[in-house]
C-alpha atoms as a PDB file:
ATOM      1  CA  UNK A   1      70.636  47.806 -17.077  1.00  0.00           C
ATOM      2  CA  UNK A   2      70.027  46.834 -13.713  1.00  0.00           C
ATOM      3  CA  UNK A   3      69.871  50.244 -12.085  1.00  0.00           C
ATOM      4  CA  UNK A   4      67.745  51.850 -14.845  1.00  0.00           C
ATOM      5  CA  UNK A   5      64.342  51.579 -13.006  1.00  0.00           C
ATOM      6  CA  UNK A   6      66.292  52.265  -9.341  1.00  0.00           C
ATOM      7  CA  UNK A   7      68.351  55.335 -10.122  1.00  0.00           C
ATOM      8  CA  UNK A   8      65.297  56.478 -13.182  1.00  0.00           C
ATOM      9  CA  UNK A   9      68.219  57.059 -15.915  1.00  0.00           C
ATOM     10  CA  UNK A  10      67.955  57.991 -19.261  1.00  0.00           C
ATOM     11  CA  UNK A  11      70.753  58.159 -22.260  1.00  0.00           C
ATOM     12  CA  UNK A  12      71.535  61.551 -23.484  1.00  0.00           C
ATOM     13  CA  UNK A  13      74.049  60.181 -25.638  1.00  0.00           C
ATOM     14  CA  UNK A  14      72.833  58.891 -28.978  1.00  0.00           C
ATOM     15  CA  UNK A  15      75.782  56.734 -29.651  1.00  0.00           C
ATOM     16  CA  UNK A  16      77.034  54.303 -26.567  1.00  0.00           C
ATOM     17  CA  UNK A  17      79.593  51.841 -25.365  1.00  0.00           C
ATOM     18  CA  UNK A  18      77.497  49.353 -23.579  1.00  0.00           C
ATOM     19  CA  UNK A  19      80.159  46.898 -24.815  1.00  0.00           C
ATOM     20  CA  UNK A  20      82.602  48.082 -22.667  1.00  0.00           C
ATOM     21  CA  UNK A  21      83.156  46.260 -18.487  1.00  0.00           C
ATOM     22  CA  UNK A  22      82.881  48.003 -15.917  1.00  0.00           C
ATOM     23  CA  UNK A  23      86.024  46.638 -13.933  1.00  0.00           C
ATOM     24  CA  UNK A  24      86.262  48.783 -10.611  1.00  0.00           C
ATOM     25  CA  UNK A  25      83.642  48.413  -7.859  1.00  0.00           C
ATOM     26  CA  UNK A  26      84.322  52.071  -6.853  1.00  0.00           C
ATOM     27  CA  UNK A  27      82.941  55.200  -8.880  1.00  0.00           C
ATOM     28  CA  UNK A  28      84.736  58.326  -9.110  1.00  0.00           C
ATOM     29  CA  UNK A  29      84.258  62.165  -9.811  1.00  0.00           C
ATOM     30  CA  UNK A  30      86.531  63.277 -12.785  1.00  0.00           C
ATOM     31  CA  UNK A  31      86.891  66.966 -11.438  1.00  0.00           C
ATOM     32  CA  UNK A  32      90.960  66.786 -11.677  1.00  0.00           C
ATOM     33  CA  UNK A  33      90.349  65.146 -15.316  1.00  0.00           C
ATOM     34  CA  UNK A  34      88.466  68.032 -16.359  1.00  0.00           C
ATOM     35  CA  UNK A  35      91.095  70.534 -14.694  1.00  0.00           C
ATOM     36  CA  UNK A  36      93.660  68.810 -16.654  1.00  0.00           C
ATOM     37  CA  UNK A  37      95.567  66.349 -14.337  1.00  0.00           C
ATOM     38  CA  UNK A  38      94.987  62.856 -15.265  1.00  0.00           C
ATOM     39  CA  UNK A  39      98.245  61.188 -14.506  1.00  0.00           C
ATOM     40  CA  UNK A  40      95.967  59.426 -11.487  1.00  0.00           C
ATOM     41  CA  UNK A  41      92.778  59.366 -13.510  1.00  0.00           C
ATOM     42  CA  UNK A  42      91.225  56.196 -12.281  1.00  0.00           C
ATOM     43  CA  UNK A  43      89.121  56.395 -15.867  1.00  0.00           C
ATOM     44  CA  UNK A  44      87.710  52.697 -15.600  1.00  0.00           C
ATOM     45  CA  UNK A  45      85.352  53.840 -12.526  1.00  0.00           C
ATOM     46  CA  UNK A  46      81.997  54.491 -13.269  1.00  0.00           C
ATOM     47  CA  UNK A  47      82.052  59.067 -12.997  1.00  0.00           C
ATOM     48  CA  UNK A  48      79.620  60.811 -11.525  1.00  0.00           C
ATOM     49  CA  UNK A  49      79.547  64.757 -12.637  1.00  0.00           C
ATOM     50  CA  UNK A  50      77.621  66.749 -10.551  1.00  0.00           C
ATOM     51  CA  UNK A  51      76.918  70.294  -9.638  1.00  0.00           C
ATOM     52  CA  UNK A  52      80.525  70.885  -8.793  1.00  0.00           C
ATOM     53  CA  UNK A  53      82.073  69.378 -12.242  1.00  0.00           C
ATOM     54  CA  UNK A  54      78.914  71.004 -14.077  1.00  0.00           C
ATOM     55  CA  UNK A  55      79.532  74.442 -12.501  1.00  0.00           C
ATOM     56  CA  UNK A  56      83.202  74.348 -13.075  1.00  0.00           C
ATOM     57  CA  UNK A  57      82.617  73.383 -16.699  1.00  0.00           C
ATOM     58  CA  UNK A  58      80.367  76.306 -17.175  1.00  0.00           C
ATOM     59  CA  UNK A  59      83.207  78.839 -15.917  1.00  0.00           C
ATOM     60  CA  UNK A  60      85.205  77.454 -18.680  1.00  0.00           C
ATOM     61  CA  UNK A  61      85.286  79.073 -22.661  1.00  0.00           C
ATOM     62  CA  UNK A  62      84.287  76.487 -25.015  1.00  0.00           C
ATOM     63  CA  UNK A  63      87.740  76.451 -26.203  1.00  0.00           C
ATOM     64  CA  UNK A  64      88.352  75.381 -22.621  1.00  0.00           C
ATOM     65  CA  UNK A  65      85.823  72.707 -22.418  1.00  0.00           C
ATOM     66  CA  UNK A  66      86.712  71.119 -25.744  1.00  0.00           C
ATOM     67  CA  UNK A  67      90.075  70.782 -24.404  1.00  0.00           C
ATOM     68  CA  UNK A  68      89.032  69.375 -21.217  1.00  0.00           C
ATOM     69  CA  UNK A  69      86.890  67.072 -22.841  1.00  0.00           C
ATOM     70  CA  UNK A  70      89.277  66.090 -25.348  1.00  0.00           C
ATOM     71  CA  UNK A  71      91.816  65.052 -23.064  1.00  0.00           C
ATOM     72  CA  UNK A  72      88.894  63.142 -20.693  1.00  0.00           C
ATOM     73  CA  UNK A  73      86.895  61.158 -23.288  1.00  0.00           C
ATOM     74  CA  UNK A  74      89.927  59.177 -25.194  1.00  0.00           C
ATOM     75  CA  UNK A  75      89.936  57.283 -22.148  1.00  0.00           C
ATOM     76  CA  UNK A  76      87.834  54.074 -22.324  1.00  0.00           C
ATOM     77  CA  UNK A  77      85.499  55.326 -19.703  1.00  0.00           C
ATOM     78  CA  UNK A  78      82.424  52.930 -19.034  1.00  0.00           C
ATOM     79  CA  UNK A  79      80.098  55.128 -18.483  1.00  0.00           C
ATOM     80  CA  UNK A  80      79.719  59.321 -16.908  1.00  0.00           C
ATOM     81  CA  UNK A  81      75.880  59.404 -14.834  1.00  0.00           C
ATOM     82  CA  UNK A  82      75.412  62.847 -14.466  1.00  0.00           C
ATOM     83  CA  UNK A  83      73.193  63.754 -11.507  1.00  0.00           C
ATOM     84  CA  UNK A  84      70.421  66.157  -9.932  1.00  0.00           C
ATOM     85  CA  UNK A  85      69.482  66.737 -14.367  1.00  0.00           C
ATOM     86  CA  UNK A  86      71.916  69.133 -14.318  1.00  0.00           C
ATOM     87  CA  UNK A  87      72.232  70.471 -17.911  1.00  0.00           C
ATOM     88  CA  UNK A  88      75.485  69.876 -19.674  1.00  0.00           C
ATOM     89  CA  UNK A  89      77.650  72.487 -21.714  1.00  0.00           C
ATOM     90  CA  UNK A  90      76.446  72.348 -25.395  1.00  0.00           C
ATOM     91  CA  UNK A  91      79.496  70.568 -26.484  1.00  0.00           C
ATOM     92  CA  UNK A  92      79.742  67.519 -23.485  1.00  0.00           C
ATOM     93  CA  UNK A  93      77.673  65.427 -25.292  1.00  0.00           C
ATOM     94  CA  UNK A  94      78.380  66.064 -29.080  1.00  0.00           C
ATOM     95  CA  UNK A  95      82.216  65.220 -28.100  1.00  0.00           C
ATOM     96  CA  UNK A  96      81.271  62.462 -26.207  1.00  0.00           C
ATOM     97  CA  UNK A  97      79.121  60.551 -28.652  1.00  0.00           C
ATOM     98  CA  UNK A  98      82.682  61.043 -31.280  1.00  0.00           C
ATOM     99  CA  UNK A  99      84.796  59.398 -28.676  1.00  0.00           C
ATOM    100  CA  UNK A 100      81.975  56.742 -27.920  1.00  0.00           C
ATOM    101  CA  UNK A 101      81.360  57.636 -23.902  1.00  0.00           C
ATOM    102  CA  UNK A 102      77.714  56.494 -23.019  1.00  0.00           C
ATOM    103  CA  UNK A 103      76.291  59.274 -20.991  1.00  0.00           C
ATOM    104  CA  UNK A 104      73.408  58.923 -18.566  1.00  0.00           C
ATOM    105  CA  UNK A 105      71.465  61.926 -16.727  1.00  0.00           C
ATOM    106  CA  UNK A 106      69.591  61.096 -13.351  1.00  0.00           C
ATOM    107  CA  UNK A 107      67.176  63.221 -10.864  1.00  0.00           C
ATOM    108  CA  UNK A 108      69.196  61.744  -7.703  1.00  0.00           C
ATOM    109  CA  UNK A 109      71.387  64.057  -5.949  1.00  0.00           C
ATOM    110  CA  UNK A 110      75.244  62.852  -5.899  1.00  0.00           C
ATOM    111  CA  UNK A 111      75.098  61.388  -2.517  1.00  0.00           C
ATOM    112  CA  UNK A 112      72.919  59.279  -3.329  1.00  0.00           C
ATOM    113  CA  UNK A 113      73.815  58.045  -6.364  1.00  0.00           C
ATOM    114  CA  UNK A 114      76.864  57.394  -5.262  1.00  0.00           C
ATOM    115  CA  UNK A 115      75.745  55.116  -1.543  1.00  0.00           C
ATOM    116  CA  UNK A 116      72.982  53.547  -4.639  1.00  0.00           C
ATOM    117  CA  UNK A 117      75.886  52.669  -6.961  1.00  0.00           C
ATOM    118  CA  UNK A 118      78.620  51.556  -4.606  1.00  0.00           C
ATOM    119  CA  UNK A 119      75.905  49.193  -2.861  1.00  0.00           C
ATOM    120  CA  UNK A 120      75.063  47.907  -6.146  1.00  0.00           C
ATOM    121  CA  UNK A 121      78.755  47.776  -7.205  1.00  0.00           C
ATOM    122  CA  UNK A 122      79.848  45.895  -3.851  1.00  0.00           C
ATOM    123  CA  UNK A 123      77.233  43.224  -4.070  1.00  0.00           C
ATOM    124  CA  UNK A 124      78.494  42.482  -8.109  1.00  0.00           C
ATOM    125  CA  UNK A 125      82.063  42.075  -7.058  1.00  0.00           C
ATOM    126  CA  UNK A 126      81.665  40.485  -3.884  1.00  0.00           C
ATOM    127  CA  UNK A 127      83.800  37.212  -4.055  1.00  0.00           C
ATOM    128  CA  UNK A 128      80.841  34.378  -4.387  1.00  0.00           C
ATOM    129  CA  UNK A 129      80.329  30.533  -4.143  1.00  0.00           C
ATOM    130  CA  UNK A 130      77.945  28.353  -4.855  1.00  0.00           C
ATOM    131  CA  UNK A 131      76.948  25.109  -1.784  1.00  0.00           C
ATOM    132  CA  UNK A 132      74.816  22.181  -2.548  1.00  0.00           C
ATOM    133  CA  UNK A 133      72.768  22.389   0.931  1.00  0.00           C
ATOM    134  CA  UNK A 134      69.853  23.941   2.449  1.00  0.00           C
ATOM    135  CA  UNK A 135      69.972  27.199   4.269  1.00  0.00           C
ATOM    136  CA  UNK A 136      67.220  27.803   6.994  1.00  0.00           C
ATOM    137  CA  UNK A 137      67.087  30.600   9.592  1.00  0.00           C
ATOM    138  CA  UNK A 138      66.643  28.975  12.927  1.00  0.00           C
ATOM    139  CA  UNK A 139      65.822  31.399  15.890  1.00  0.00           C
ATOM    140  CA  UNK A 140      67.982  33.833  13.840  1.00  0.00           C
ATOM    141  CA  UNK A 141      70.802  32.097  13.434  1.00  0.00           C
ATOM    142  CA  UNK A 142      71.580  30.672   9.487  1.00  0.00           C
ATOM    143  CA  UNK A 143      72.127  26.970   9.816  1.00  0.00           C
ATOM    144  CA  UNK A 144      73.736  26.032   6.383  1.00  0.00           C
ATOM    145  CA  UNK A 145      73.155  22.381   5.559  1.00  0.00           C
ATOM    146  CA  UNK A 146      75.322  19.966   3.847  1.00  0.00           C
ATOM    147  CA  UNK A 147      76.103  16.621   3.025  1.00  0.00           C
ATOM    148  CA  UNK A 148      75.904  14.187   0.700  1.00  0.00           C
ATOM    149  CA  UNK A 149      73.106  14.006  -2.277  1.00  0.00           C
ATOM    150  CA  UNK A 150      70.277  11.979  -0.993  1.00  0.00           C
ATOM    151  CA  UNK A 151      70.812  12.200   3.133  1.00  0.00           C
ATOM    152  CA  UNK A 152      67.978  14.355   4.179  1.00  0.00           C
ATOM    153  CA  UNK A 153      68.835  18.062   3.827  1.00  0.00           C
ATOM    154  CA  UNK A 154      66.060  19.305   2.294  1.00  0.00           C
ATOM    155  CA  UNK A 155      63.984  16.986   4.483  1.00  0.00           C
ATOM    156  CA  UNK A 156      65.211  18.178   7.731  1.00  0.00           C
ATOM    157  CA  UNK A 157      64.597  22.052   6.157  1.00  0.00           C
ATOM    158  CA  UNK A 158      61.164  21.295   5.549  1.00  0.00           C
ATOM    159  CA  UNK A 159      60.656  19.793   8.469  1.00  0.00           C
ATOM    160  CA  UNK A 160      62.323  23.179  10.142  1.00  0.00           C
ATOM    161  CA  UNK A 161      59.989  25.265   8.084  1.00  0.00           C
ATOM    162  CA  UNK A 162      56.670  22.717   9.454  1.00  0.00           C
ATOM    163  CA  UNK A 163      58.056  24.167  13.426  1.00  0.00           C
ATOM    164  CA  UNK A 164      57.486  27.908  12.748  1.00  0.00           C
ATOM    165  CA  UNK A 165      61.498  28.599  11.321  1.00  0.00           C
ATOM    166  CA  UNK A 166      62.333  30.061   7.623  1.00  0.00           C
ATOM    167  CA  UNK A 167      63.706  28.180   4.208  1.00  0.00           C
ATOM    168  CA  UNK A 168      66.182  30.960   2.509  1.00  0.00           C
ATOM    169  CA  UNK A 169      67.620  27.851  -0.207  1.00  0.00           C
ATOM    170  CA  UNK A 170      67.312  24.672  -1.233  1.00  0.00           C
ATOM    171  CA  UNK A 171      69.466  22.447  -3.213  1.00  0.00           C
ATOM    172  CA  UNK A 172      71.891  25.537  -4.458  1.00  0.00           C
ATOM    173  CA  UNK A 173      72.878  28.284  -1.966  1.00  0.00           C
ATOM    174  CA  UNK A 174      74.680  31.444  -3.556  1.00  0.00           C
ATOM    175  CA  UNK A 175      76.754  32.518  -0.662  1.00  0.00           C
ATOM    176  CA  UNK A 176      78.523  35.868  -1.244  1.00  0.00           C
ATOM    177  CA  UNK A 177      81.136  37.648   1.257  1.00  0.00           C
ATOM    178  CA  UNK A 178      79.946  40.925   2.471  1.00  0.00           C
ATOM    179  CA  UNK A 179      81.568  43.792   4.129  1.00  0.00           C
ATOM    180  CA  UNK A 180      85.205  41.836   4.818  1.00  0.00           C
ATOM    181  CA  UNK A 181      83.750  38.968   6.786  1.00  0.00           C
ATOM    182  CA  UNK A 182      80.374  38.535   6.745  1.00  0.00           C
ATOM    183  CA  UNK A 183      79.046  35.438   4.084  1.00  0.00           C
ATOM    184  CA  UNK A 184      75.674  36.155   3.121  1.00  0.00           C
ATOM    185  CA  UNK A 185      73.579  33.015   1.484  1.00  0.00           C
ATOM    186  CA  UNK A 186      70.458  33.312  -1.026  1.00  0.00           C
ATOM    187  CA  UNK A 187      68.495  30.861  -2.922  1.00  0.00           C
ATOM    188  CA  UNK A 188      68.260  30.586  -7.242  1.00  0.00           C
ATOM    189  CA  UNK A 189      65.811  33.033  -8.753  1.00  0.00           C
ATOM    190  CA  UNK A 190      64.824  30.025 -11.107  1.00  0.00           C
ATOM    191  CA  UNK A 191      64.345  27.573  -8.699  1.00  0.00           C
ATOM    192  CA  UNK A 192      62.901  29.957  -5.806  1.00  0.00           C
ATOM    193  CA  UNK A 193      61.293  28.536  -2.894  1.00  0.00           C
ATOM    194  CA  UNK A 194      60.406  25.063  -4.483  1.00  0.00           C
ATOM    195  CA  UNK A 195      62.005  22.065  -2.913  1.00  0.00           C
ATOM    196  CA  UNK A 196      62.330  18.272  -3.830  1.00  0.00           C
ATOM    197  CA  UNK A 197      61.277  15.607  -1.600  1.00  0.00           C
ATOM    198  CA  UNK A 198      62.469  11.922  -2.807  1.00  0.00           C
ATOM    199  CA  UNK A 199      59.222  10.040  -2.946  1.00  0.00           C
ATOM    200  CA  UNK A 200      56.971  12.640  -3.445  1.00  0.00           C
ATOM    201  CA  UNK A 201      58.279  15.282  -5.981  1.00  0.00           C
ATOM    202  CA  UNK A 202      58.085  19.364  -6.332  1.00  0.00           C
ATOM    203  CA  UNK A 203      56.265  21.275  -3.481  1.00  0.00           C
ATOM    204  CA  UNK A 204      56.074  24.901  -3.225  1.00  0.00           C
ATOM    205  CA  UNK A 205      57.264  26.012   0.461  1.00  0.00           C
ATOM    206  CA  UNK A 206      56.045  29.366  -0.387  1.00  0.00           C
ATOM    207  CA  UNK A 207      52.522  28.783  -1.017  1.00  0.00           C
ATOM    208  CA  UNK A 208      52.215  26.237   1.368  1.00  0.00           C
ATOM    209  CA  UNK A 209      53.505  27.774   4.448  1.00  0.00           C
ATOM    210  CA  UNK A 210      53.050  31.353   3.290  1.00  0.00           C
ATOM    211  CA  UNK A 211      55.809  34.874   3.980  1.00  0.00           C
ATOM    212  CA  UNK A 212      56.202  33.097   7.475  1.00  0.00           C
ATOM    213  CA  UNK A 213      58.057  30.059   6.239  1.00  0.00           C
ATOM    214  CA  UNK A 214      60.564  31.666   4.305  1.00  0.00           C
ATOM    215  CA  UNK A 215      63.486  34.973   3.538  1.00  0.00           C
ATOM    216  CA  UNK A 216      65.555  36.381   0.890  1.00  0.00           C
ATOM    217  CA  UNK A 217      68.740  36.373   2.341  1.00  0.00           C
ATOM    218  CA  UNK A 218      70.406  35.063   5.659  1.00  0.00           C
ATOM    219  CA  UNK A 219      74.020  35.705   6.868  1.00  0.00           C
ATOM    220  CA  UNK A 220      75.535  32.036   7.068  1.00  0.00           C
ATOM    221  CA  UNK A 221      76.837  31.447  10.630  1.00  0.00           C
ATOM    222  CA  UNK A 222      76.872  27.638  11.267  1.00  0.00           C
ATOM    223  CA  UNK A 223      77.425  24.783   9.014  1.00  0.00           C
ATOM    224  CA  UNK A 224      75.728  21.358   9.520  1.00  0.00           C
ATOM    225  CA  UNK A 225      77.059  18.686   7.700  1.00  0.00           C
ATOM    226  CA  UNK A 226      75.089  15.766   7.577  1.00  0.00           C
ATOM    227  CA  UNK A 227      77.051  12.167   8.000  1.00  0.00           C
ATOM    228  CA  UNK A 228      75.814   8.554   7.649  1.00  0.00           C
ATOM    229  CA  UNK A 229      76.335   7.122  11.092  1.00  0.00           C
ATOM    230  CA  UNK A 230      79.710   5.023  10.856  1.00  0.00           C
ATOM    231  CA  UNK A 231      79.618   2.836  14.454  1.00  0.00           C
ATOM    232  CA  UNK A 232      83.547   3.052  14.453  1.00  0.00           C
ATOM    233  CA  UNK A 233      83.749   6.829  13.283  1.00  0.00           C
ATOM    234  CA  UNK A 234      84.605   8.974  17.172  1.00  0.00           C
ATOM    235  CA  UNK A 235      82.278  11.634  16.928  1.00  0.00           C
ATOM    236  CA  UNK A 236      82.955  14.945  18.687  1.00  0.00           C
ATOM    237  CA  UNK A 237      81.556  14.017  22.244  1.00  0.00           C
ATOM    238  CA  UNK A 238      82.241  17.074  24.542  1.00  0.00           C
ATOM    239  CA  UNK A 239      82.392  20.757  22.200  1.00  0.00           C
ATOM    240  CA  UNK A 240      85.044  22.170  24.002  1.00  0.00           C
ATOM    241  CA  UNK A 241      86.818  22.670  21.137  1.00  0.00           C
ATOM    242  CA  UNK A 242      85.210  24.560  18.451  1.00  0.00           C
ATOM    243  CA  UNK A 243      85.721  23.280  14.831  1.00  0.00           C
ATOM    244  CA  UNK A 244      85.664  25.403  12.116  1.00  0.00           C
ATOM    245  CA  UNK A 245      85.343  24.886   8.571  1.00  0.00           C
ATOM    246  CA  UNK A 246      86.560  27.083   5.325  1.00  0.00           C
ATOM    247  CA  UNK A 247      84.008  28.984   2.971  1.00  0.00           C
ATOM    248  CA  UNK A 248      85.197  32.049   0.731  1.00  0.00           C
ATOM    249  CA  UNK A 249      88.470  32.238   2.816  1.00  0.00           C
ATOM    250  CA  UNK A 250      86.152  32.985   6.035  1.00  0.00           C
ATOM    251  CA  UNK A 251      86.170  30.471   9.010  1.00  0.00           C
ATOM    252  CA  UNK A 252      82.718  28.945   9.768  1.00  0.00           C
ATOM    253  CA  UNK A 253      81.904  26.904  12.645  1.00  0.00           C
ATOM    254  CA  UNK A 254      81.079  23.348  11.782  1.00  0.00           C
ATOM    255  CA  UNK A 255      78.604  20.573  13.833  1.00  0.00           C
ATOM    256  CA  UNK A 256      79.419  17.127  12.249  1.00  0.00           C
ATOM    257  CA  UNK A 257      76.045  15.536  12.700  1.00  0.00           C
ATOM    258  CA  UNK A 258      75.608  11.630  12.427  1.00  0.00           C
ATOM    259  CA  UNK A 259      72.444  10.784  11.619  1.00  0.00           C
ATOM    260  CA  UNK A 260      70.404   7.555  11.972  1.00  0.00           C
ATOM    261  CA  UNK A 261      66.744   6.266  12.037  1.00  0.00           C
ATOM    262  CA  UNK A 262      65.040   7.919  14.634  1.00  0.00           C
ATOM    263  CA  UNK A 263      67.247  10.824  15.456  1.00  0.00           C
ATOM    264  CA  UNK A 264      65.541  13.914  15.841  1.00  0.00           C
ATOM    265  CA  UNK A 265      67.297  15.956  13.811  1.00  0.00           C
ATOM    266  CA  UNK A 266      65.516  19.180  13.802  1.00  0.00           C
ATOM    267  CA  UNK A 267      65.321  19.915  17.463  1.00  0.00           C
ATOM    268  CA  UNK A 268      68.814  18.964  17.424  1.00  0.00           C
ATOM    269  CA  UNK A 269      69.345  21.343  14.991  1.00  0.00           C
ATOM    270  CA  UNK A 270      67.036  24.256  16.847  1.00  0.00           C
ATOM    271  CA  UNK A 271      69.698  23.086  19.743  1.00  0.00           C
ATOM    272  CA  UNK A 272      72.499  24.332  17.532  1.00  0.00           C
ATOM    273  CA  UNK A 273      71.073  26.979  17.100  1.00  0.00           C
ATOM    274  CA  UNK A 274      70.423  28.015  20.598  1.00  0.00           C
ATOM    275  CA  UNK A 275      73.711  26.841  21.651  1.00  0.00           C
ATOM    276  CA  UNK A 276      75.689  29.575  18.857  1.00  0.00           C
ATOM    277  CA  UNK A 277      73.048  32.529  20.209  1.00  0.00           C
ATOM    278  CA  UNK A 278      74.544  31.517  23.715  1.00  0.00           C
ATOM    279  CA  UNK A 279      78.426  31.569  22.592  1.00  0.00           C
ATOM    280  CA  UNK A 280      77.170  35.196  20.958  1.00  0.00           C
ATOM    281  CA  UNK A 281      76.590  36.195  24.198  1.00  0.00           C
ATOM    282  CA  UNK A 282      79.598  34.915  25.954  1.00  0.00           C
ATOM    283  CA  UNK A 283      77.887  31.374  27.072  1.00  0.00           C
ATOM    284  CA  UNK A 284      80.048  28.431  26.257  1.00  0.00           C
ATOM    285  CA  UNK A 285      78.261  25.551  27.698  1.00  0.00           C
ATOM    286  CA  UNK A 286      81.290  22.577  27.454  1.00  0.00           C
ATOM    287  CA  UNK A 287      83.774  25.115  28.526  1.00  0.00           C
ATOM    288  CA  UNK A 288      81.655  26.119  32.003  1.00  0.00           C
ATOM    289  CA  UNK A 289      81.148  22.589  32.722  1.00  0.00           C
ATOM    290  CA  UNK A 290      84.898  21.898  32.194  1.00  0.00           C
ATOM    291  CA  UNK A 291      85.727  24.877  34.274  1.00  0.00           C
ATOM    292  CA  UNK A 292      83.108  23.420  37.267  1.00  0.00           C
ATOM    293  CA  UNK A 293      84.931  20.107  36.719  1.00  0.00           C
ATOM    294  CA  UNK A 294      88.254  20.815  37.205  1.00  0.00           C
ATOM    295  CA  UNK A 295      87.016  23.362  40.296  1.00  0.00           C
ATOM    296  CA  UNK A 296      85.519  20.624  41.916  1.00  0.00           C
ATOM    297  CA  UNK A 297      88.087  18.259  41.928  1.00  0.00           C
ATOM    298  CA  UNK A 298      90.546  20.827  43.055  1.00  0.00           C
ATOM    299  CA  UNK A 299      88.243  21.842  46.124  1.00  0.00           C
ATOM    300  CA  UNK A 300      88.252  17.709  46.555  1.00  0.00           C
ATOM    301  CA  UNK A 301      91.616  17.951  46.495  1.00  0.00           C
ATOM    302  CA  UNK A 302      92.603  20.163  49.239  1.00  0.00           C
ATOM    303  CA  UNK A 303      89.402  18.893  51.448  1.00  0.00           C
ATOM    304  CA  UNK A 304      91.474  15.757  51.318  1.00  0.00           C
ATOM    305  CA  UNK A 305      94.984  17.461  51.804  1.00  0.00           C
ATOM    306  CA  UNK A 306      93.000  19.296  55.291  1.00  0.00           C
ATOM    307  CA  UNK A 307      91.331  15.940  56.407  1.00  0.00           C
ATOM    308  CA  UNK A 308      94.697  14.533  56.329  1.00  0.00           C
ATOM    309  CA  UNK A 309      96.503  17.362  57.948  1.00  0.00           C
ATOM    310  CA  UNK A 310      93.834  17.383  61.084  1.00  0.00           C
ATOM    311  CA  UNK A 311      93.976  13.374  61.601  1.00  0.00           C
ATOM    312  CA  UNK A 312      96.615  12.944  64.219  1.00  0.00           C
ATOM    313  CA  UNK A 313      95.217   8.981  65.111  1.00  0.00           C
END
């Protein structure tokens, strides 16, 4: 179980239901359940019992608690942690290894089991995709790269790595959508920081370049896609406009990069960079200079308009 070691469980049940899914990223505290209502028991949440469902059990005859339990465990509950090693009523457990409930016990106060769990729980069912690309932090900024197999991503990565920035992924980035909008990208366990150069094989970016050249995890907030120059392709010449592309149902802006022997790729890329830290901030280059454009030639304008009006010859 993945949060065996984190949250230092242990079963107190001696028979258990591993083989039922947990299908609910919240968790929930059964204290109506054990007080009897249970028309809105939410039963396929993970339950946490702590001192306040452990202290109201205790009140309770075991007549009481039987009852209670009874009419809690026929659920198909995936699992009840019960926190702080409180010590369950003599007849919790007995009743819930006939009705098949795995119960865990765990030192961690309820608070925190329950900020551990739903952390845990929101990262498992956070909508996810997988991108062939590379994924490189860049002055802070995640500069996802894409393209077609064979055009240089992993190239221009490395060579991002080689001028002090940091490889997250190559070949396959997870990306997974965090906290409503925000798209968080990772590399493969299996493959880790290892990257393939055509013509030269397997390095390790890791060992070479050491905990400087690379990160776990980088929220995703430009995508380059990588395009064999085509002379009668119109490329985006200006910027005004910002173009966005669709990942996970979040927009992402998009640079559409042609690329060709002898274009300097990488500080172009360290450019795209810089430029999205300035739009952060409220600096949109094209947009000023289209602004001081169009001031200009209206100032021209009425100069012209008042040299006119003043020439009486």
């Amino acid at each position: 179980m993945d949060n065996k070691r984190g949250l230092k469980l242990s079963l107190i049940s001696k028979k258990s239901s591993f083989n039922l899914k947990i299908t609910d990223m919240n968790v929930h505290r059964p204290g109506l359940a054990l007080a009897g209502f249970v028309d809105l028991f939410t039963y396929q949440r993970i339950q946490i019992c702590g001192n306040t469902e452990i202290q109201y059990l205790k009140k309770l005859t075991q007549v009481q608690r039987e009852k209670a339990f009874g009419k809690v465990f026929h659920f198909d509950i995936p699992c009840i942690i019960v926190t702080e090693n409180n010590e369950l009523p003599p007849e919790f457990v007995p009743m819930a290894d006939r009705y098949g409930v795995t119960v865990f016990r765990t030192p961690f106060e309820t608070t925190k089991v329950i900020q551990l769990l739903s952390e845990y729980l929101d990262e498992h069912f956070a909508p996810r995709t997988y991108i062939h690309g590379s994924l490189v932090d860049v002055y802070g900024i995640g500069i996802l790269f894409t393209g077609r197999s064979g055009i240089g991503k992993s190239e221009v990565a490395l060579d991002c790595v080689a001028r002090g920035h940091r490889l997250v992924a190559d070949d396959v980035v997870t990306v997974v959508k965090r906290a409503g909008d925000v798209l968080i990208g990772s590399g493969n366990p299996t493959l880790g920081y290892h990257m393939e150069i055509r013509g030269l094989g397997i390095i390790d970016v890791q060992t070479m370049y050491g905990i400087r050249g690379i990160r776990r995890q980088k929220r995703i907030e430009v995508q380059v896609e990588l395009l064999d120059w085509d002379g009668s392709e119109k490329y985006e010449r200006l910027g005004i406009e910002d173009v966005t592309t669709d990942i996970l149902g979040m927009p992402m802006p998009l640079v559409r990069l042609p690329i060709f022997p002898g274009k300097n790729i990488t500080v172009i890329t360290e450019i795209i960079a810089l430029d999205r830290l300035l739009k952060l901030y409220g600096h949109h280059s094209a947009k000023q200079f289209e602004e001081q454009l169009i001031e200009k030639m209206k100032r021209k304008q009425r100069d012209r308009r008042e040299h006119i009006g003043h020439d009486f010859e």
